[in-house]
Each structure stands twice: as structure tokens, then as C-alpha cells.
PDB file of N, CA and C in Angstrom:
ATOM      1  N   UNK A   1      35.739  34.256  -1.819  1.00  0.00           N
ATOM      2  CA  UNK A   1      35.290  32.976  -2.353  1.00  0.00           C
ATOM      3  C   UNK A   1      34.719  32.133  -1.215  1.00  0.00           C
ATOM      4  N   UNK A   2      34.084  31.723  -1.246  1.00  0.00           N
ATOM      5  CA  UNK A   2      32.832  30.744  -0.443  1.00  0.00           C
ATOM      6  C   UNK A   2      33.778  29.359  -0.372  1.00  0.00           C
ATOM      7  N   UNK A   3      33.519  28.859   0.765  1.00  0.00           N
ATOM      8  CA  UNK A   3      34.190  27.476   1.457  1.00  0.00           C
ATOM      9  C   UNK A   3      32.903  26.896   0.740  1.00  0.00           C
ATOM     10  N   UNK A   4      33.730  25.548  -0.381  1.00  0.00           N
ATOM     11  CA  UNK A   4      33.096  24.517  -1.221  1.00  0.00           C
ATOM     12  C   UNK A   4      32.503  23.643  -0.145  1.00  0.00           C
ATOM     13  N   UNK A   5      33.191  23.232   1.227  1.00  0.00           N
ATOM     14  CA  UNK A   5      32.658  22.258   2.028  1.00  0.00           C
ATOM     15  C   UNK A   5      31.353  22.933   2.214  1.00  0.00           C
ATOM     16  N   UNK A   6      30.809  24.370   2.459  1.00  0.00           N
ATOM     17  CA  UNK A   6      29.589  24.783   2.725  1.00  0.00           C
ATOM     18  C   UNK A   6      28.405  24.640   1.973  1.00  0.00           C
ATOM     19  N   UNK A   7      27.201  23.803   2.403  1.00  0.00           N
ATOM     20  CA  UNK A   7      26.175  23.324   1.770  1.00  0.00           C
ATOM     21  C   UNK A   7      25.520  24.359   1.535  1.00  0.00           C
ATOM     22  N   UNK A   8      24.730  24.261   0.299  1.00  0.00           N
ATOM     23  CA  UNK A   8      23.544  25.313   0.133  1.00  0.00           C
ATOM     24  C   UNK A   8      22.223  24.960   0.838  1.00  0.00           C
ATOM     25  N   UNK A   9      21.613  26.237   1.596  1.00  0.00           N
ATOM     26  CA  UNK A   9      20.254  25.776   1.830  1.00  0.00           C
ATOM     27  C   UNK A   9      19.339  26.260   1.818  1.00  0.00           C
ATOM     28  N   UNK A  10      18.241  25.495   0.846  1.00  0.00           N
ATOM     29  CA  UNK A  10      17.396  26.229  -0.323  1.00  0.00           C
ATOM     30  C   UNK A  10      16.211  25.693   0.885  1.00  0.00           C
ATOM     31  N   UNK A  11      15.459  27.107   0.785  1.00  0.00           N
ATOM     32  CA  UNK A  11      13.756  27.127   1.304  1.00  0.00           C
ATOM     33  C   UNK A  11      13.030  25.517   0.916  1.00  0.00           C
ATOM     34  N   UNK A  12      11.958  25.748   1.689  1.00  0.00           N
ATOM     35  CA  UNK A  12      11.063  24.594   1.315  1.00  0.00           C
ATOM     36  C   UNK A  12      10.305  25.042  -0.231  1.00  0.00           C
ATOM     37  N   UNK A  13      10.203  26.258  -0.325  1.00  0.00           N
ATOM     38  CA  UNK A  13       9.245  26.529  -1.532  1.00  0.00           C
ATOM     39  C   UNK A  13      10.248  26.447  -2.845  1.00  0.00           C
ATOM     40  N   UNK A  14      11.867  26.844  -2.367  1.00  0.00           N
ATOM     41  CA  UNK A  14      12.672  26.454  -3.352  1.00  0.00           C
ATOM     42  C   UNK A  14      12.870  24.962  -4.045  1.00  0.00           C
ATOM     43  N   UNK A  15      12.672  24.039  -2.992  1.00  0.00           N
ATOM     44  CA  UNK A  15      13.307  22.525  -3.277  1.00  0.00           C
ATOM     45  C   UNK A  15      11.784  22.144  -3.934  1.00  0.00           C
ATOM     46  N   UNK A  16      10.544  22.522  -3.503  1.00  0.00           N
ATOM     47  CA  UNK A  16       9.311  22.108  -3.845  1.00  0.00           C
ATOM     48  C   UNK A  16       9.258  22.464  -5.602  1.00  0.00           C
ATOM     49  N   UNK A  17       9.783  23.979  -5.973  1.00  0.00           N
ATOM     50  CA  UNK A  17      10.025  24.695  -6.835  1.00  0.00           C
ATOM     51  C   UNK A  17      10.744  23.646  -7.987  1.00  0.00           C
ATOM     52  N   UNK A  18      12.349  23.206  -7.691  1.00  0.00           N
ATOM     53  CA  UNK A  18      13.131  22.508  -8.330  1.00  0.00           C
ATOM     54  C   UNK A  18      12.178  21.308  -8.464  1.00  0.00           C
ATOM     55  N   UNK A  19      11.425  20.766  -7.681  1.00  0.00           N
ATOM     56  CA  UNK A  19      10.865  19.368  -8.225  1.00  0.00           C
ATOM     57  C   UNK A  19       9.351  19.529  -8.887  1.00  0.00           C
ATOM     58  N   UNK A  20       8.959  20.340  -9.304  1.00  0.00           N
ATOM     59  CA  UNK A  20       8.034  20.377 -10.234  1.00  0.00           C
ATOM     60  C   UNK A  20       8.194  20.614 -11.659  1.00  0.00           C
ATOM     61  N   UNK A  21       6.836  20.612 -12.631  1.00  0.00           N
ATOM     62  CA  UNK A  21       7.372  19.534 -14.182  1.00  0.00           C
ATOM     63  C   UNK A  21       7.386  21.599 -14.119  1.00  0.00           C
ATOM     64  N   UNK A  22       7.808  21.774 -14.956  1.00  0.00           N
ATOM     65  CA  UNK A  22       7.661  23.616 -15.320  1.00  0.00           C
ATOM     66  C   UNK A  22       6.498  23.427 -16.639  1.00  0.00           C
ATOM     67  N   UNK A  23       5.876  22.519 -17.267  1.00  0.00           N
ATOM     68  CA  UNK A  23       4.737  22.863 -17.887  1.00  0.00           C
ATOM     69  C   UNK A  23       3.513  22.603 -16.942  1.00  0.00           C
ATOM     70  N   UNK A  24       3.401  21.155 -16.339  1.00  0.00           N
ATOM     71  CA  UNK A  24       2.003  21.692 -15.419  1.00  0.00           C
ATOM     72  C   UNK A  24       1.685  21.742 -14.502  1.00  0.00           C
ATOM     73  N   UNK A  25       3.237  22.019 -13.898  1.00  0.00           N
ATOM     74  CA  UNK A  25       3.519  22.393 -12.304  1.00  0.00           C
ATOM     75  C   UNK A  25       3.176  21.234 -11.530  1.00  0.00           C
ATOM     76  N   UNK A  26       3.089  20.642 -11.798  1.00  0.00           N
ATOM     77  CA  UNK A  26       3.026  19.066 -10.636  1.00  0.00           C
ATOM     78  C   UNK A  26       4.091  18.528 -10.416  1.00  0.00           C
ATOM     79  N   UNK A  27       4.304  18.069  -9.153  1.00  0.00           N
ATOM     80  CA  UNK A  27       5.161  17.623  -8.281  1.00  0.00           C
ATOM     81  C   UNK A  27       5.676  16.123  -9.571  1.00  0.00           C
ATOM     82  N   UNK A  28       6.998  15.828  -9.495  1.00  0.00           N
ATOM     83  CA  UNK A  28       8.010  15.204 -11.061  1.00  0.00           C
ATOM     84  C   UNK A  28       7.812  13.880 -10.504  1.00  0.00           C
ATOM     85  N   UNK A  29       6.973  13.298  -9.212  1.00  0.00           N
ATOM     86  CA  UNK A  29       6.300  12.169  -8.979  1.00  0.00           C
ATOM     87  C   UNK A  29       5.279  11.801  -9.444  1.00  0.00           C
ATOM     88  N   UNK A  30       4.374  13.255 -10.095  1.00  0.00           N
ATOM     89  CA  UNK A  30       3.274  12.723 -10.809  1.00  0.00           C
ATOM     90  C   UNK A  30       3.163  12.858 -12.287  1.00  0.00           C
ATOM     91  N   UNK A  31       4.612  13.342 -12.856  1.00  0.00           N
ATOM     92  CA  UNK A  31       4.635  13.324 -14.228  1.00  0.00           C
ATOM     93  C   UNK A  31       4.399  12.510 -15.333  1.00  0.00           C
ATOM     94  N   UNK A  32       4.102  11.727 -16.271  1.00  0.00           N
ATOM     95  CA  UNK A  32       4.218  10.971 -16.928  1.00  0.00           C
ATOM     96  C   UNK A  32       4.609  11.690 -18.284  1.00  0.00           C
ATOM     97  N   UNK A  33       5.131  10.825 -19.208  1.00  0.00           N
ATOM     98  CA  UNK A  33       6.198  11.051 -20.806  1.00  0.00           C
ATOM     99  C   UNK A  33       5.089  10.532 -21.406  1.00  0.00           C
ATOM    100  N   UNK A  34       4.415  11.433 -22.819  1.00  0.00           N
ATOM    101  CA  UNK A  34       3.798  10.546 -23.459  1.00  0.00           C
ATOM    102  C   UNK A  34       5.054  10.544 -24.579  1.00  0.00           C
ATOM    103  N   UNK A  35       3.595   9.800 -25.979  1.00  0.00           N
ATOM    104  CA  UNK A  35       5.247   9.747 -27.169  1.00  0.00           C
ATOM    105  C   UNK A  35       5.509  11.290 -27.571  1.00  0.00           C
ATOM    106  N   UNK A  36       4.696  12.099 -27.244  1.00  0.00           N
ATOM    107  CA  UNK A  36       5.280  13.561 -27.717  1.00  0.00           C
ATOM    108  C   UNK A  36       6.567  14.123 -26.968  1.00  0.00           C
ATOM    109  N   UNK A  37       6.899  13.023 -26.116  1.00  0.00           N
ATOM    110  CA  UNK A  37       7.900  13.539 -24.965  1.00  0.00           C
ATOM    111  C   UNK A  37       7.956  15.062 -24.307  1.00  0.00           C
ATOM    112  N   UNK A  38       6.605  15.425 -24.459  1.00  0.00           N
ATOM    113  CA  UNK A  38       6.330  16.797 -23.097  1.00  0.00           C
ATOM    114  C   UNK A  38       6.337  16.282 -21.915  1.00  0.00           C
ATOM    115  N   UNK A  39       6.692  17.045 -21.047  1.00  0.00           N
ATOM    116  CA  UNK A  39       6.384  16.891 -19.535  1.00  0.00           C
ATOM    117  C   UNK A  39       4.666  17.112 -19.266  1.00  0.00           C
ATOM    118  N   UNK A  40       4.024  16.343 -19.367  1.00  0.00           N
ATOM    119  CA  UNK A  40       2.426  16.304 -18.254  1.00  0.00           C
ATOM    120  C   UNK A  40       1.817  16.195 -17.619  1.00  0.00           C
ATOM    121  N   UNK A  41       0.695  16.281 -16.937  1.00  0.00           N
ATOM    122  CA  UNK A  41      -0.164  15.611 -15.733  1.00  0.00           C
ATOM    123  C   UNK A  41      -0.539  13.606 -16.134  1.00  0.00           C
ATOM    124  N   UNK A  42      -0.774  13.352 -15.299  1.00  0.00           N
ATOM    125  CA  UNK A  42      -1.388  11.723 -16.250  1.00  0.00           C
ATOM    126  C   UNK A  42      -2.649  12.204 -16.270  1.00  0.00           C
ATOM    127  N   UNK A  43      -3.436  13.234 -15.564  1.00  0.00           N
ATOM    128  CA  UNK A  43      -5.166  13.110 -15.889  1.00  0.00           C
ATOM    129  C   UNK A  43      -5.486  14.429 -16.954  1.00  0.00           C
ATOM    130  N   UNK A  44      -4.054  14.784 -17.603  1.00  0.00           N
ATOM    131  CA  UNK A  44      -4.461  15.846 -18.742  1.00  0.00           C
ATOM    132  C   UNK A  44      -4.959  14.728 -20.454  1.00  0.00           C
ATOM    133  N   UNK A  45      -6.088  15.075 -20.604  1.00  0.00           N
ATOM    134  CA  UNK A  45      -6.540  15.174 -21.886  1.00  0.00           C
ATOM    135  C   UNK A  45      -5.736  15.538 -23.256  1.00  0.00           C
ATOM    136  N   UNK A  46      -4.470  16.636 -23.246  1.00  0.00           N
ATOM    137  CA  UNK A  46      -3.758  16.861 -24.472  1.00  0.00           C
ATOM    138  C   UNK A  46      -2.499  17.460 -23.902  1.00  0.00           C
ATOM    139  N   UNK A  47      -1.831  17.323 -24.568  1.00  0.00           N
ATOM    140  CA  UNK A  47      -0.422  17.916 -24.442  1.00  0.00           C
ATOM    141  C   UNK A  47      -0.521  19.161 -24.109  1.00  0.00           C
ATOM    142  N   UNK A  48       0.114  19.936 -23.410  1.00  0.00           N
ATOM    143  CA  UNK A  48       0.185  20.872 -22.962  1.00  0.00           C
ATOM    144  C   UNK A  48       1.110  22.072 -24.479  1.00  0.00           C
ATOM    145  N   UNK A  49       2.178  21.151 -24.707  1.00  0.00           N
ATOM    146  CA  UNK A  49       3.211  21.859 -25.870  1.00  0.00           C
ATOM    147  C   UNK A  49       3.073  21.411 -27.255  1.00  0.00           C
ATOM    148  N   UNK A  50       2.507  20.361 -27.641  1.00  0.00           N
ATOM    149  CA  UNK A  50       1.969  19.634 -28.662  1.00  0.00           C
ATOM    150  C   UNK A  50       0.220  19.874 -29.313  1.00  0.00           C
ATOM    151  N   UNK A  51      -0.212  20.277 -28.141  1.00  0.00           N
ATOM    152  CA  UNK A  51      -1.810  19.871 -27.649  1.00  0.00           C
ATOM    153  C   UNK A  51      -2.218  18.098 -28.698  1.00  0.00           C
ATOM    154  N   UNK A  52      -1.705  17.146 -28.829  1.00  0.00           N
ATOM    155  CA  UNK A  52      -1.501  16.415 -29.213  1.00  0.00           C
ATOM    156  C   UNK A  52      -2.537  15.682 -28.229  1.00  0.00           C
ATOM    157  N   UNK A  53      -3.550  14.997 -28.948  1.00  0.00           N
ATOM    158  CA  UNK A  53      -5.058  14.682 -27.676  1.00  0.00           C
ATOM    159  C   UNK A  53      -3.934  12.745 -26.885  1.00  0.00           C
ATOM    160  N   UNK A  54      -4.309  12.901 -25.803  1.00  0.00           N
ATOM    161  CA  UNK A  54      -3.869  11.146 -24.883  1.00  0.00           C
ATOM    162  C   UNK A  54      -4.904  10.463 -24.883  1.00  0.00           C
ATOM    163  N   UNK A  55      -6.015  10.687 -25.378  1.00  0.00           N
ATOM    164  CA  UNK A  55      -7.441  10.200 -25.456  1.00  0.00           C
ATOM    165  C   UNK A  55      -7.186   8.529 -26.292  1.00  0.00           C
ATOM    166  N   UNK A  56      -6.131   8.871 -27.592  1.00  0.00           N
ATOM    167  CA  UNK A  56      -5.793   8.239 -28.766  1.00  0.00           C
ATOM    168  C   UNK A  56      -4.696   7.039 -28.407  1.00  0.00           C
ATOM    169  N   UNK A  57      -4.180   7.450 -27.341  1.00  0.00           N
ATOM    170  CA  UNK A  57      -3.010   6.592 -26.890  1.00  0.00           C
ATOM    171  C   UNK A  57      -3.275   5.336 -25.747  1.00  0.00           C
ATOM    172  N   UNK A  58      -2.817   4.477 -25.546  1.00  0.00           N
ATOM    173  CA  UNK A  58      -2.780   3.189 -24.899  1.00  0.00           C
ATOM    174  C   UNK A  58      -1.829   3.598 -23.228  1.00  0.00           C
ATOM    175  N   UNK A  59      -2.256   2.967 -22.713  1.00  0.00           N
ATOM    176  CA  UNK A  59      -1.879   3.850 -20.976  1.00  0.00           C
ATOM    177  C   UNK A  59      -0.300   2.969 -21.271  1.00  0.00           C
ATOM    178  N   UNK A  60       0.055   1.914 -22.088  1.00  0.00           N
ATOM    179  CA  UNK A  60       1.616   1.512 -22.154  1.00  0.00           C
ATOM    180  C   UNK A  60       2.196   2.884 -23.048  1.00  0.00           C
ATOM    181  N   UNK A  61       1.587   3.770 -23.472  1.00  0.00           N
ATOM    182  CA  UNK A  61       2.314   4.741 -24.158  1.00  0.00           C
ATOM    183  C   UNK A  61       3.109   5.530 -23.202  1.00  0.00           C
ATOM    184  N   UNK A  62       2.105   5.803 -22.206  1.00  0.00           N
ATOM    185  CA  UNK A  62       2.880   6.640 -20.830  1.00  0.00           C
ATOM    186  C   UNK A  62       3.724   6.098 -19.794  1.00  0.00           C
ATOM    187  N   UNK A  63       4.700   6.744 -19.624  1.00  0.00           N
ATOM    188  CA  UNK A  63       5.480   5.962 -18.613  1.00  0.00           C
ATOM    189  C   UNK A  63       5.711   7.450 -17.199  1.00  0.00           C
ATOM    190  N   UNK A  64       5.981   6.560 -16.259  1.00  0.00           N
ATOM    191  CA  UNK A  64       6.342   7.618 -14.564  1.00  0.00           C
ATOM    192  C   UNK A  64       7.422   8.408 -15.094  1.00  0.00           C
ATOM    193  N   UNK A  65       7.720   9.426 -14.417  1.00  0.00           N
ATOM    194  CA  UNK A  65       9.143   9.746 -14.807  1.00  0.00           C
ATOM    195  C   UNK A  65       9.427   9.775 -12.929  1.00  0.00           C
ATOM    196  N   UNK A  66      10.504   9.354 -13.092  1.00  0.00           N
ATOM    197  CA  UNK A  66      11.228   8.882 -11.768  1.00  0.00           C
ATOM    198  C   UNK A  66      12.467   9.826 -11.503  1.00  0.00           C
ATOM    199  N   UNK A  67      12.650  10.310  -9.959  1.00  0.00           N
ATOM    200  CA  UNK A  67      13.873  11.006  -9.911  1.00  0.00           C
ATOM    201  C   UNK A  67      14.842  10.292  -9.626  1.00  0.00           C
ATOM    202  N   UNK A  68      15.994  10.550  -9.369  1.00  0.00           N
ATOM    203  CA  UNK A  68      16.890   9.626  -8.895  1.00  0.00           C
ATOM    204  C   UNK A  68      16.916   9.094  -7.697  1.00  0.00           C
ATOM    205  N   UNK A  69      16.085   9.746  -6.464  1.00  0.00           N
ATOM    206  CA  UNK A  69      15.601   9.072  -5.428  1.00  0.00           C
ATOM    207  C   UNK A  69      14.449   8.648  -5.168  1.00  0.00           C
ATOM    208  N   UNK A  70      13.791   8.371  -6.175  1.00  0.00           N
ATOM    209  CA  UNK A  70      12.813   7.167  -6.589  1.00  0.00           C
ATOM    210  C   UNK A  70      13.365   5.453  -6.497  1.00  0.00           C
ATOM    211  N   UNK A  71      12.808   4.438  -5.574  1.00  0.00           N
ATOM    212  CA  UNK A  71      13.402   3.343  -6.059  1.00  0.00           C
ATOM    213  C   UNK A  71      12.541   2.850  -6.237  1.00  0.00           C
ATOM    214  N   UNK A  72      12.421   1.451  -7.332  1.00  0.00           N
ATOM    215  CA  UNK A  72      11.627   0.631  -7.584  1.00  0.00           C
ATOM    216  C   UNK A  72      11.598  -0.839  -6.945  1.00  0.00           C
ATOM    217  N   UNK A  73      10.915  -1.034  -6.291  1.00  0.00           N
ATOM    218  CA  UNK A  73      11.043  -2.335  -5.454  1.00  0.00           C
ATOM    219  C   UNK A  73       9.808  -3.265  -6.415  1.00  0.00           C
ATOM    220  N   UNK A  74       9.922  -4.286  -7.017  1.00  0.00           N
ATOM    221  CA  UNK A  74       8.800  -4.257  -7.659  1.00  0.00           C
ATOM    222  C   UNK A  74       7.746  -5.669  -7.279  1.00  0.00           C
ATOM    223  N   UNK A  75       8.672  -6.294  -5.850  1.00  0.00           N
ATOM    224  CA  UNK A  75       8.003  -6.834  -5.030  1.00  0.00           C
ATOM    225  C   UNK A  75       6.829  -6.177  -3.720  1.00  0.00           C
ATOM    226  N   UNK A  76       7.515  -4.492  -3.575  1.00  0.00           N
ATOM    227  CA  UNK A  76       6.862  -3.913  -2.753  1.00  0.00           C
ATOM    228  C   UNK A  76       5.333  -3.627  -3.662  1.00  0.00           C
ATOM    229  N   UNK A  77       5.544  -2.838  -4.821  1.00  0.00           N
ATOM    230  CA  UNK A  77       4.245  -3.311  -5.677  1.00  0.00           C
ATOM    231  C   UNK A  77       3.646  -3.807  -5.863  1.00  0.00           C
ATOM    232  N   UNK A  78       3.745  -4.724  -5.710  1.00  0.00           N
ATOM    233  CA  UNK A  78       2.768  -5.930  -6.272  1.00  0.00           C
ATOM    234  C   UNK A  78       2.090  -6.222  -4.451  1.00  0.00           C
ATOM    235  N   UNK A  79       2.767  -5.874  -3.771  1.00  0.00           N
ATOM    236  CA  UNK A  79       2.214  -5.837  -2.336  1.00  0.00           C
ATOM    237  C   UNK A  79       1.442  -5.177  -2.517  1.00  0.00           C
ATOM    238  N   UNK A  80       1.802  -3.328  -2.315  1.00  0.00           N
ATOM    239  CA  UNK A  80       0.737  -2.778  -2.590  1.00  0.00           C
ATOM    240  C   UNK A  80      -0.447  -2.767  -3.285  1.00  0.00           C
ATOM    241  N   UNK A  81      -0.390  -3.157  -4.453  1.00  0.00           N
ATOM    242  CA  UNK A  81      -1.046  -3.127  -5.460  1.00  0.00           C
ATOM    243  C   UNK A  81      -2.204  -4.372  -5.358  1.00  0.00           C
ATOM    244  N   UNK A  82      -2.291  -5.476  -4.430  1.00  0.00           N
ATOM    245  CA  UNK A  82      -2.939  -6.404  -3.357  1.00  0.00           C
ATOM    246  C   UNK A  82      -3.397  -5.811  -2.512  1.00  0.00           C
ATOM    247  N   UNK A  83      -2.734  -4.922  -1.780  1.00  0.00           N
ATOM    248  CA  UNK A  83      -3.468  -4.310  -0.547  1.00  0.00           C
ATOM    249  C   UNK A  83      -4.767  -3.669  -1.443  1.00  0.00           C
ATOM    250  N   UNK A  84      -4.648  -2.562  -2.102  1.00  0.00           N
ATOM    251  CA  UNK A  84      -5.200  -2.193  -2.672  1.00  0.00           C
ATOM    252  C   UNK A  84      -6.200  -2.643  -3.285  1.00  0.00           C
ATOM    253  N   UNK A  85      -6.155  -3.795  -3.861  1.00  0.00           N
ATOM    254  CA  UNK A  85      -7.518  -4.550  -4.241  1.00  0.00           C
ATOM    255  C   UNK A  85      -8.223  -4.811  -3.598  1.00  0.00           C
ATOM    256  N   UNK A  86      -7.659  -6.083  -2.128  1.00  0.00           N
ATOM    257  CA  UNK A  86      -8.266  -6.417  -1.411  1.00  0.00           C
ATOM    258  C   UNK A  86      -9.264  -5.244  -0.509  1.00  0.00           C
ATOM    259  N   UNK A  87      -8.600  -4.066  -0.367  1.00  0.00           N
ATOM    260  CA  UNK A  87      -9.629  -3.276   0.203  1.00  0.00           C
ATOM    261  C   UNK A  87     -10.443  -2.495  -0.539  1.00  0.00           C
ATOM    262  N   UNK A  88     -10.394  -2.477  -1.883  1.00  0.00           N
ATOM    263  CA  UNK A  88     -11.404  -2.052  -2.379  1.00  0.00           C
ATOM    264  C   UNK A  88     -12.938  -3.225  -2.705  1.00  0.00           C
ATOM    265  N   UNK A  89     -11.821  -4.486  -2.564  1.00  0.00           N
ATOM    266  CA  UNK A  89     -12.862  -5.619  -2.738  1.00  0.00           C
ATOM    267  C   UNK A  89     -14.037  -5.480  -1.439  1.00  0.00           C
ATOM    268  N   UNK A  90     -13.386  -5.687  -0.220  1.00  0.00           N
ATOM    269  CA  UNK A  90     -14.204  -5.141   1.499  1.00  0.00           C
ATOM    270  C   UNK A  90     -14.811  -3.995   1.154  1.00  0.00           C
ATOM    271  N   UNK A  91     -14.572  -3.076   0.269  1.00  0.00           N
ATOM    272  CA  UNK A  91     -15.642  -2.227   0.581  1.00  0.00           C
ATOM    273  C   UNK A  91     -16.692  -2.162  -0.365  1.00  0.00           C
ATOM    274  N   UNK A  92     -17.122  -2.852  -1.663  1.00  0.00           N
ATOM    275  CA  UNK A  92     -17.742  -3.466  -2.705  1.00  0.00           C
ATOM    276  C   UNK A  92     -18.765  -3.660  -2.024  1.00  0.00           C
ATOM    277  N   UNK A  93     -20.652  -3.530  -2.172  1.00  0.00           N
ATOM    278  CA  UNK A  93     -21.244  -3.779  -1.157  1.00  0.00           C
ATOM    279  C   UNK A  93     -21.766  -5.220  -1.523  1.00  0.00           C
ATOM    280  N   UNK A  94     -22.703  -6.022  -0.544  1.00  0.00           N
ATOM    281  CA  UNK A  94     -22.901  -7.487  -0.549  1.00  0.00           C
ATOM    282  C   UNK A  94     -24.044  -7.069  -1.501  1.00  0.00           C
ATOM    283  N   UNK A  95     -24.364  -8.318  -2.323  1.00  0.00           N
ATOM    284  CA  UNK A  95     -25.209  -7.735  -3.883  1.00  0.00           C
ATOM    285  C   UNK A  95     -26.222  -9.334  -2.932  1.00  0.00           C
ATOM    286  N   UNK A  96     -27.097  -9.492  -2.604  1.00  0.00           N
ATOM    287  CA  UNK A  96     -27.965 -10.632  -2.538  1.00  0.00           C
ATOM    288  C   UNK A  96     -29.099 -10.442  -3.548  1.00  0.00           C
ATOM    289  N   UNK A  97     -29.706 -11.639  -4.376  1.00  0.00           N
ATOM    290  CA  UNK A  97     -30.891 -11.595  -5.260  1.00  0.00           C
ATOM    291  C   UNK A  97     -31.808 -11.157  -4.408  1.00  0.00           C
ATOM    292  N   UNK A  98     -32.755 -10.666  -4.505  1.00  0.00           N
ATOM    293  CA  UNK A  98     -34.430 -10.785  -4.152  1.00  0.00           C
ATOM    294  C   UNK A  98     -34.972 -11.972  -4.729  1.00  0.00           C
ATOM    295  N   UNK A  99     -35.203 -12.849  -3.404  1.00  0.00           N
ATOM    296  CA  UNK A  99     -36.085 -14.005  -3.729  1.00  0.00           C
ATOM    297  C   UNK A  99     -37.320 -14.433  -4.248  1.00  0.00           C
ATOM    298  N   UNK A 100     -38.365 -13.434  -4.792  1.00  0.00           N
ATOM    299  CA  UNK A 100     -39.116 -13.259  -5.568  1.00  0.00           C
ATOM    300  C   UNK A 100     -38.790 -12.891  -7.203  1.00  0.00           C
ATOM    301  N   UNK A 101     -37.913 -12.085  -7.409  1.00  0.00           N
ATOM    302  CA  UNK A 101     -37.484 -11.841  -9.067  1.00  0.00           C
ATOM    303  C   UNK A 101     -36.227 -12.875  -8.548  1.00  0.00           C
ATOM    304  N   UNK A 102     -35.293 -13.570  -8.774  1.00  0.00           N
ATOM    305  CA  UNK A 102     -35.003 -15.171  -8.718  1.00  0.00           C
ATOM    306  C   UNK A 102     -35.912 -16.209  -9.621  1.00  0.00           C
ATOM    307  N   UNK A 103     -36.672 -16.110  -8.468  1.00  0.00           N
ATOM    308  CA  UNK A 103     -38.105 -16.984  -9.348  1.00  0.00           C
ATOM    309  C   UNK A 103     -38.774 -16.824 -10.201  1.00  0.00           C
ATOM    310  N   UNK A 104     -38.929 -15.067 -10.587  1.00  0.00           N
ATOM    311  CA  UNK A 104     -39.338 -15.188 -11.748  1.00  0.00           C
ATOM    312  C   UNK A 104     -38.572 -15.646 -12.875  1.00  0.00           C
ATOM    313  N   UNK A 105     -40.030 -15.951 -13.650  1.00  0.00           N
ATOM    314  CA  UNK A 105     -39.040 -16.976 -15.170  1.00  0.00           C
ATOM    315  C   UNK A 105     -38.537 -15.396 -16.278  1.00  0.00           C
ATOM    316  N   UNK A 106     -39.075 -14.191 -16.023  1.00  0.00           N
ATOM    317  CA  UNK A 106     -38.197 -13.407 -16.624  1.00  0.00           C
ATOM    318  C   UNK A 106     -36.676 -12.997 -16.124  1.00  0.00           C
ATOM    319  N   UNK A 107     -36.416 -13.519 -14.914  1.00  0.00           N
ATOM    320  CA  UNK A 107     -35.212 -13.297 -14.689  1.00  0.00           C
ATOM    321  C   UNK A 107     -34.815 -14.835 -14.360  1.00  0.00           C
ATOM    322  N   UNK A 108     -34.395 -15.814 -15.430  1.00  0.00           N
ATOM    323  CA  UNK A 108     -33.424 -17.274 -15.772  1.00  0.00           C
ATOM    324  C   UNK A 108     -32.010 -17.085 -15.841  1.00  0.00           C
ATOM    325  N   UNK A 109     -31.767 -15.774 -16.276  1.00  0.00           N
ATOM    326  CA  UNK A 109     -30.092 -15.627 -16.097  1.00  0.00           C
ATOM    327  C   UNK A 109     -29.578 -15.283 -14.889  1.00  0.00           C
ATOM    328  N   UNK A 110     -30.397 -14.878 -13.977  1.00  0.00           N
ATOM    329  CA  UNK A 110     -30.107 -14.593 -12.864  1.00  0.00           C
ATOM    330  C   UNK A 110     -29.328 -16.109 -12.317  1.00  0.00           C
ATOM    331  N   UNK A 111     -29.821 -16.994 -12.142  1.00  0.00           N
ATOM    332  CA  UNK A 111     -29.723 -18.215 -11.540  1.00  0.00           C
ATOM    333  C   UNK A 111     -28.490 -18.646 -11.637  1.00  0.00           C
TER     334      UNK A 111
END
């Protein structure tokens, strides 16, 4: 009989193994639940076990599925989720009119 104090220790391809969805093999950080409650990708088109289309559904239908060493900080979010804008805003390119169509009177909404 094996000493209980002795830890098991599972390969990298094992622990990688245990944390993927077993329908579309993606890592259980990128899973999302629709209402069919299959395990899926978020950028799959239909259920994998349902084929039930996500085309039809509202993105509040899907939720993360989280492991237990997942935490939710939901001040760190909203950080991120700022960072994130702001640098997509910096990289948005500078839009200036052309000062000739301006003036023209077919372009008045411009103004």
C-alpha cells in the first residue's frame, strides 16, 4: 500500500489533459455554458452535442466556466477592461476632413 502523505505527479500533458472541455478540447478557461448546457468553444457557431445554432442566442446567454482557481477580482476588470480600450483607442488612426470636400455643399453633414 502506497504512503497517502505521497503526492501524485502527473506529466505536463497529463494536467494540460485534465483541464480541457473533452468536447472541444480547449483549455476549461476558454469554455463557455450555453442554455443547452454543453461544454463549448465561445467562437463555435453550434453546439457541438445539441448542434443547437449560438447565432440565435444573446452573448448574456453564455457564461465563463471558471475552475476553482479562477478568482474574480471585479475591480481588476474593469482595470483591465480600460486598459484595453484606451489602447485600442491610441491605435484608431487620426481621421482629419479634406479641406476641399468640407466645403463642398454636397458634403453639409460633414461640418
Amino acid at each position: 500500500m502506497k504512503d497517502e502523505s505521497q503526492k501524485c505527479v502527473f506529466s505536463k500533458s497529463e494536467v494540460e489533459l485534465e483541464e480541457e472541455c473533452g468536447i472541444c478540447m480547449e483549455m476549461n478557461n476558454m469554455v463557455v455554458l450555453p442554455n443547452c448546457t454543453h461544454f463549448l468553444r465561445g467562437r463555435s457557431q453550434s453546439c457541438p452535442s445539441c448542434r443547437d445554432s449560438l447565432t440565435r442566442m444573446d452573448s448574456g446567454d453564455l457564461w465563463m466556466f471558471l475552475d476553482n482557481n479562477d478568482t474574480v477580482n471585479p475591480c481588476a476588470i474593469v482595470r483591465e477592461n480600460q486598459r484595453r480600450l484606451f489602447v485600442y483607442i491610441e491605435k484608431l488612426p487620426l481621421v482629419v476632413p479634406d479641406q476641399v470636400l468640407v466645403s463642398s455643399p454636397y458634403y453639409y453633414h460633414v461640418r
